[in-house]
Structure formats: C-alpha cells, structure tokens
Protein backbone atom coordinates (compact mmCIF):
# COMPACT_ATOMS: atom_id res chain seq x y z
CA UNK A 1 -54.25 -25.72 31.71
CA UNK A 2 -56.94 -23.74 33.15
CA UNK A 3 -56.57 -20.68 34.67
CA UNK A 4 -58.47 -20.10 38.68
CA UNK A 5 -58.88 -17.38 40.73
CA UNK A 6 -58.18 -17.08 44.17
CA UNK A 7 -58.56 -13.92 46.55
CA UNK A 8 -56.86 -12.95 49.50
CA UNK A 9 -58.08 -11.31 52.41
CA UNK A 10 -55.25 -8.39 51.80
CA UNK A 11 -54.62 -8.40 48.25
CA UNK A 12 -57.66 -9.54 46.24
CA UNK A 13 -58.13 -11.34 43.78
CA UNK A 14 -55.00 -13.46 41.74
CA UNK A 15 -55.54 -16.19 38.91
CA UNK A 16 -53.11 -19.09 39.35
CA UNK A 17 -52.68 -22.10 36.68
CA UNK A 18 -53.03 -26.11 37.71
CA UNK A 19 -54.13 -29.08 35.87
CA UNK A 20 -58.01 -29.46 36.14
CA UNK A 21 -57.30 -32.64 38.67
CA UNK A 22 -55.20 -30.89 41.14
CA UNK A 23 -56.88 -27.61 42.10
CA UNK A 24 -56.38 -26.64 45.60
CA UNK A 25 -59.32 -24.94 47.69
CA UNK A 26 -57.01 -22.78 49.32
CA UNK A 27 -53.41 -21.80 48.19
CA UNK A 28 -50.98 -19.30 49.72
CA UNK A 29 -50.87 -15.79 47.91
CA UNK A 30 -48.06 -14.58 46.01
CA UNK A 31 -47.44 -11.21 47.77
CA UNK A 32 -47.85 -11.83 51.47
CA UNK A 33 -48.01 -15.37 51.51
CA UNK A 34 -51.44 -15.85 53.39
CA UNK A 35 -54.33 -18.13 53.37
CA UNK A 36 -56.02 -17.68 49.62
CA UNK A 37 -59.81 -19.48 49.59
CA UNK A 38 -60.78 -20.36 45.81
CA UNK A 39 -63.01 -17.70 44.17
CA UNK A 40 -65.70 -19.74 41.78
CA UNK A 41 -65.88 -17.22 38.75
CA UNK A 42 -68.17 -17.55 35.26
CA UNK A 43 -67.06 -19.29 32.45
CA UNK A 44 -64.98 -16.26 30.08
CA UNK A 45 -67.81 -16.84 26.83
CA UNK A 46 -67.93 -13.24 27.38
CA UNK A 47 -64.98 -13.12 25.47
CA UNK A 48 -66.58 -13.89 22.18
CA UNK A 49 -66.96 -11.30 19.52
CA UNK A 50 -70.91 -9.92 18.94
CA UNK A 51 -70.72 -11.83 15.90
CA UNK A 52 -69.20 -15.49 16.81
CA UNK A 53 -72.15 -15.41 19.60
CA UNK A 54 -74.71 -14.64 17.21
CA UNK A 55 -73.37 -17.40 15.03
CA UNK A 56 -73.42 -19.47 17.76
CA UNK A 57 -76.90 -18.97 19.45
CA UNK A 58 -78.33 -19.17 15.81
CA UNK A 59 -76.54 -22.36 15.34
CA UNK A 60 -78.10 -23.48 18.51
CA UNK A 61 -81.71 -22.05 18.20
CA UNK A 62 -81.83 -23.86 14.28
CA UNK A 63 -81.07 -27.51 15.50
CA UNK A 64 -84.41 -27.49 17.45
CA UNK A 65 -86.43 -24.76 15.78
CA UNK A 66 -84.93 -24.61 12.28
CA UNK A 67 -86.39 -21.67 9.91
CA UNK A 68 -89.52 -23.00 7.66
CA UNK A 69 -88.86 -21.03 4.21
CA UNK A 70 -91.93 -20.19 2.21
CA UNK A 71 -90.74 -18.07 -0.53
CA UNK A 72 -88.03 -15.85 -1.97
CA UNK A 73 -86.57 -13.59 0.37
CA UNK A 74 -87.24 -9.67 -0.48
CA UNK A 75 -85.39 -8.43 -3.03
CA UNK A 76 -83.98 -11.80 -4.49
CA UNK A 77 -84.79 -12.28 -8.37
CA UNK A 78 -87.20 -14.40 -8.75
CA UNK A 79 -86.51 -14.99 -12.35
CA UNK A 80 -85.89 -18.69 -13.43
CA UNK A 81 -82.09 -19.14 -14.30
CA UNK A 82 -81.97 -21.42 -17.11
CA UNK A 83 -79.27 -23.70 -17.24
CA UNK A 84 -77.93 -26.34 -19.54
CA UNK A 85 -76.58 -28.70 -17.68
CA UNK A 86 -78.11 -32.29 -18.15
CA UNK A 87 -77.63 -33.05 -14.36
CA UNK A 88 -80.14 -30.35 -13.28
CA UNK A 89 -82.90 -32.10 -15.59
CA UNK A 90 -83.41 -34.56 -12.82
CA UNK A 91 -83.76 -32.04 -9.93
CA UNK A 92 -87.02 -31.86 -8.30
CA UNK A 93 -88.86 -29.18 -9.09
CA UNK A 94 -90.87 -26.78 -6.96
C-alpha cells in the first residue's frame, strides 16, 4: 500500500497508509485529532542511487536515440582475434 501525506494545521505534516482506492481528502491527525487536508507530494524517484538513474535515463534516451558506432572505442585492440571455431566462418564480416 502506498504511503500519503497529510498536514495539520498544528502539527505538520504525517504520512498515513490506505489502499490506492480509498484515500480520504481529509483525515483526522494522530496527535490532536483535528481536521488533516491531503498534502499532494512528488513521486520518491529521488530515492534512486546516482547510478540506477543513470542506468535508467540511458536506457530511456537509447530506445529513441540509440548510439550509431563507427569504430573501435579508444584504447580497445584493434587486432583481429583469430578463432577456430567453424561457426564464426559464417559471420558477416565488416
């Protein structure tokens, strides 16, 4: 269940849990039992490590701009590895 925040007029802000199809607009507050109004926060993507949101926006950015290659990247051998494996024979070669 998701959690939503509420504030009241004396003691701020609370978070309270309900199922997504019952959410009040107003609720009564835990501590002094008056009138809480609904407090429409962000969604928590914040929450995310630097390097799952990189992942992610990369992931995003790639399925409608994906990145044209047109050579080794710096610093990769560009040696030919030579294999023996029949299979490869019927790669395509650049």
């Amino acid at each position: 269940m998701p959690l939503y925040d509420f504030r009241c007029p004396s003691c701020g802000v609370f978070e309270a849990l309900y199922p997504m199809d019952s959410v009040p607009g107003d609720r009564g507050c835990r501590t002094c039992s008056e009138t809480a109004t609904r407090v429409y926060s962000p969604v928590g993507l914040s929450r995310l490590g630097t390097a799952r949101a990189n992942a992610i926006a990369d992931g995003e950015r790639s399925a409608s701009e994906p990145e044209v290659v047109s050579g080794p990247t710096p610093g990769s051998s560009s040696a030919a590895r030579i294999t023996h494996d029949p299979r490869h024979l019927k790669l395509p070669r650049p």
